[in-house]
C-alpha atoms as a PDB file:
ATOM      1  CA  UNK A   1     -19.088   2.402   5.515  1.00  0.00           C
ATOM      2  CA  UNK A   2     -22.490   3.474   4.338  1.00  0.00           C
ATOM      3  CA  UNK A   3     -25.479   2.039   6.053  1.00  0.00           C
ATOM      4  CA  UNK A   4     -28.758   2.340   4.746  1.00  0.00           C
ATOM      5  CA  UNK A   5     -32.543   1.593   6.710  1.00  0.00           C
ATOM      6  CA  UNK A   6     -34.146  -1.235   5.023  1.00  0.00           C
ATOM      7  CA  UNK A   7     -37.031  -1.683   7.032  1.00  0.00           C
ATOM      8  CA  UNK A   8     -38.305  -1.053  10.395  1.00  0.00           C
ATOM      9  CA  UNK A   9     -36.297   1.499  12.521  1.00  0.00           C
ATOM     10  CA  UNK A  10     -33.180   0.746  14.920  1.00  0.00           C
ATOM     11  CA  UNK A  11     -31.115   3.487  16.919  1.00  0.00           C
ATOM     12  CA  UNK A  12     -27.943   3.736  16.020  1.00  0.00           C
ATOM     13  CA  UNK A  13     -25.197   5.390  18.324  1.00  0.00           C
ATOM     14  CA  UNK A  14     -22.065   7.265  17.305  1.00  0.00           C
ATOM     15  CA  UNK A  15     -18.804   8.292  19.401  1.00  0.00           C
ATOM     16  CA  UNK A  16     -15.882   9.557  17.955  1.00  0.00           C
ATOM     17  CA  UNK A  17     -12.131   9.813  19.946  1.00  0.00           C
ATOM     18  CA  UNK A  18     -13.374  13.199  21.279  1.00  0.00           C
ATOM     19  CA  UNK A  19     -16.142  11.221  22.972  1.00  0.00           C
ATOM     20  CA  UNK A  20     -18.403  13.539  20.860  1.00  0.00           C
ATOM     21  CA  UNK A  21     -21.891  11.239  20.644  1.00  0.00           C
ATOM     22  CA  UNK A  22     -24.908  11.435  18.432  1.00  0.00           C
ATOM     23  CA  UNK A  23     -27.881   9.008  17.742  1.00  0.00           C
ATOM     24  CA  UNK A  24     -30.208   8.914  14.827  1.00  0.00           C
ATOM     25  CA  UNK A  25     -32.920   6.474  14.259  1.00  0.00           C
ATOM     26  CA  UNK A  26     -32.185   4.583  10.839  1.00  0.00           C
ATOM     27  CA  UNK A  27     -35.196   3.962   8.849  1.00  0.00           C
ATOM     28  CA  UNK A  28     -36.359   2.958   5.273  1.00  0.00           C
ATOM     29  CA  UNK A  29     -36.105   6.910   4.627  1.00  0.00           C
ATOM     30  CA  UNK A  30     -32.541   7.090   6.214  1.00  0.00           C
ATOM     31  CA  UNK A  31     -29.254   6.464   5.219  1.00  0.00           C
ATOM     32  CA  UNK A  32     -25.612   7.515   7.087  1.00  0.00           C
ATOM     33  CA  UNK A  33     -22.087   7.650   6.541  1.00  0.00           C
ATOM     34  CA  UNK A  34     -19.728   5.884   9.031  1.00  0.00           C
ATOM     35  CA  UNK A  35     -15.785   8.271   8.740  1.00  0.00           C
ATOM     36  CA  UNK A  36     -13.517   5.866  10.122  1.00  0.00           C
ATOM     37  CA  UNK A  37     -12.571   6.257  14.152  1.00  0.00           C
ATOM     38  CA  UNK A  38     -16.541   6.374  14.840  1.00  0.00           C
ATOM     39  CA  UNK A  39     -17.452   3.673  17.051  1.00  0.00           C
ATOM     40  CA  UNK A  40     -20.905   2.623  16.371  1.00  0.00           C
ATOM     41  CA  UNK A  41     -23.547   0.403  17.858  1.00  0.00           C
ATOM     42  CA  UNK A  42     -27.148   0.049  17.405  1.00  0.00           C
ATOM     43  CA  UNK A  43     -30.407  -1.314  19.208  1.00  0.00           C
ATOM     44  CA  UNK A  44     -33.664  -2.605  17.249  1.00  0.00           C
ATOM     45  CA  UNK A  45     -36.589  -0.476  17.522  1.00  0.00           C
ATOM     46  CA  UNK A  46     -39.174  -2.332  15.733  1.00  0.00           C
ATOM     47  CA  UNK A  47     -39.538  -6.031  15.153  1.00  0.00           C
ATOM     48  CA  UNK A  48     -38.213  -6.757  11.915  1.00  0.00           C
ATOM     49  CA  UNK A  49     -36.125  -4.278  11.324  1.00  0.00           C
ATOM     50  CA  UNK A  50     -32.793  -4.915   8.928  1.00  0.00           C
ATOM     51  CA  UNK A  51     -30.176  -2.438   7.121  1.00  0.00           C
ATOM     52  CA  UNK A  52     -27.550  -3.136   4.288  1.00  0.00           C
ATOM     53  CA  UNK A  53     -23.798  -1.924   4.980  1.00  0.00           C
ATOM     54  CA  UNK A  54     -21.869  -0.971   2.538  1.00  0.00           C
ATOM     55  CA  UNK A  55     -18.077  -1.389   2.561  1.00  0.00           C
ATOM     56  CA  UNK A  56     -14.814   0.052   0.878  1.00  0.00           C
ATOM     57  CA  UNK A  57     -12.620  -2.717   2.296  1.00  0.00           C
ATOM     58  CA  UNK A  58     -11.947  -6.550   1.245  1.00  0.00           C
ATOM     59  CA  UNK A  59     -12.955  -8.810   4.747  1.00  0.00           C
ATOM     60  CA  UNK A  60     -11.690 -11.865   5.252  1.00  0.00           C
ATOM     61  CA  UNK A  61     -12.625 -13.763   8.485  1.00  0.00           C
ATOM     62  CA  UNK A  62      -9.535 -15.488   8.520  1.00  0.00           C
ATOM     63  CA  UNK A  63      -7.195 -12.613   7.482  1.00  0.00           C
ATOM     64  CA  UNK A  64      -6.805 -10.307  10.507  1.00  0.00           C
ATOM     65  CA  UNK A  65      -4.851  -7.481   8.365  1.00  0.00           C
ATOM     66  CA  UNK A  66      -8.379  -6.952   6.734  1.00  0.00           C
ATOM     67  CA  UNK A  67     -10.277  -6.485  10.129  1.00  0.00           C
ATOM     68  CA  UNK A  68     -11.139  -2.890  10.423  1.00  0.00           C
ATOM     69  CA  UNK A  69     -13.452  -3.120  13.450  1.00  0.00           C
ATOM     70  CA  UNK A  70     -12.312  -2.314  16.986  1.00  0.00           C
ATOM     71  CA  UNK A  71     -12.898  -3.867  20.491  1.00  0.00           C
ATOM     72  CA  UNK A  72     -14.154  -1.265  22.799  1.00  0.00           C
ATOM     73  CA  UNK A  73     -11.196  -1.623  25.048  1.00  0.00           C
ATOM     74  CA  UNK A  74      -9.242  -0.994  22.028  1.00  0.00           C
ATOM     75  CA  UNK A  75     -11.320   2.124  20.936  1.00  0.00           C
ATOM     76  CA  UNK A  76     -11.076   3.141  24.795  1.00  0.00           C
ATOM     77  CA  UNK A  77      -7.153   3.338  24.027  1.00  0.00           C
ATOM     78  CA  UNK A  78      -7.380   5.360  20.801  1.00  0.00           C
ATOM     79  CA  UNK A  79      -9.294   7.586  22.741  1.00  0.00           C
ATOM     80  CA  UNK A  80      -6.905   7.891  25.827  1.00  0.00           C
ATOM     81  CA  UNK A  81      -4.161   7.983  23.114  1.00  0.00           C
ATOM     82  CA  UNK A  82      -6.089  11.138  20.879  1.00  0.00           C
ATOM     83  CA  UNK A  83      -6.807  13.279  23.571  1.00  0.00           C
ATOM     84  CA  UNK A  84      -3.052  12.919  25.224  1.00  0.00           C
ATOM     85  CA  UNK A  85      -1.626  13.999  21.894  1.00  0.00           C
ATOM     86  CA  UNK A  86      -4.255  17.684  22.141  1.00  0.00           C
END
């Protein structure tokens, strides 16, 4: 995924299965690539704010084999599961 600030500014918040985090503030100015296996979440800063996300992958609501987004208890388990296998 590649998401790009539109307008205003939001935080966004990244973990990966080390539980390695950063946080950047996405802006009109800013844009990020999300590697797969980065769990991401973001808060708005500013009223108004929006972003476009741009995909690699067909979704289909209906079609769970094209879901590529994980629950956080099922993130919580890849993690448990990457840093067994060190």
């Amino acid at each position: 995924e590649i998401a790009i600030g539109l307008v205003g500014c939001e935080r966004w918040e990244f973990e990966d299965l080390h539980g390695e985090t950063r946080s950047i503030d996405l802006t009109p100015t800013i844009g990020v690539r999300l590697p797969s296996f980065i769990l991401h979440t973001y808060t708005v800063r500013a009223e108004g704010s929006g972003h476009l996300v741009i995909t690699n992958t067909l979704f289909d609501p209906d079609d769970p084999r094209t879901h590529d987004t994980y629950s956080l208890e099922t993130f919580r388990e890849l993690q448990r599961t990457e840093r067994a296998g060190r």
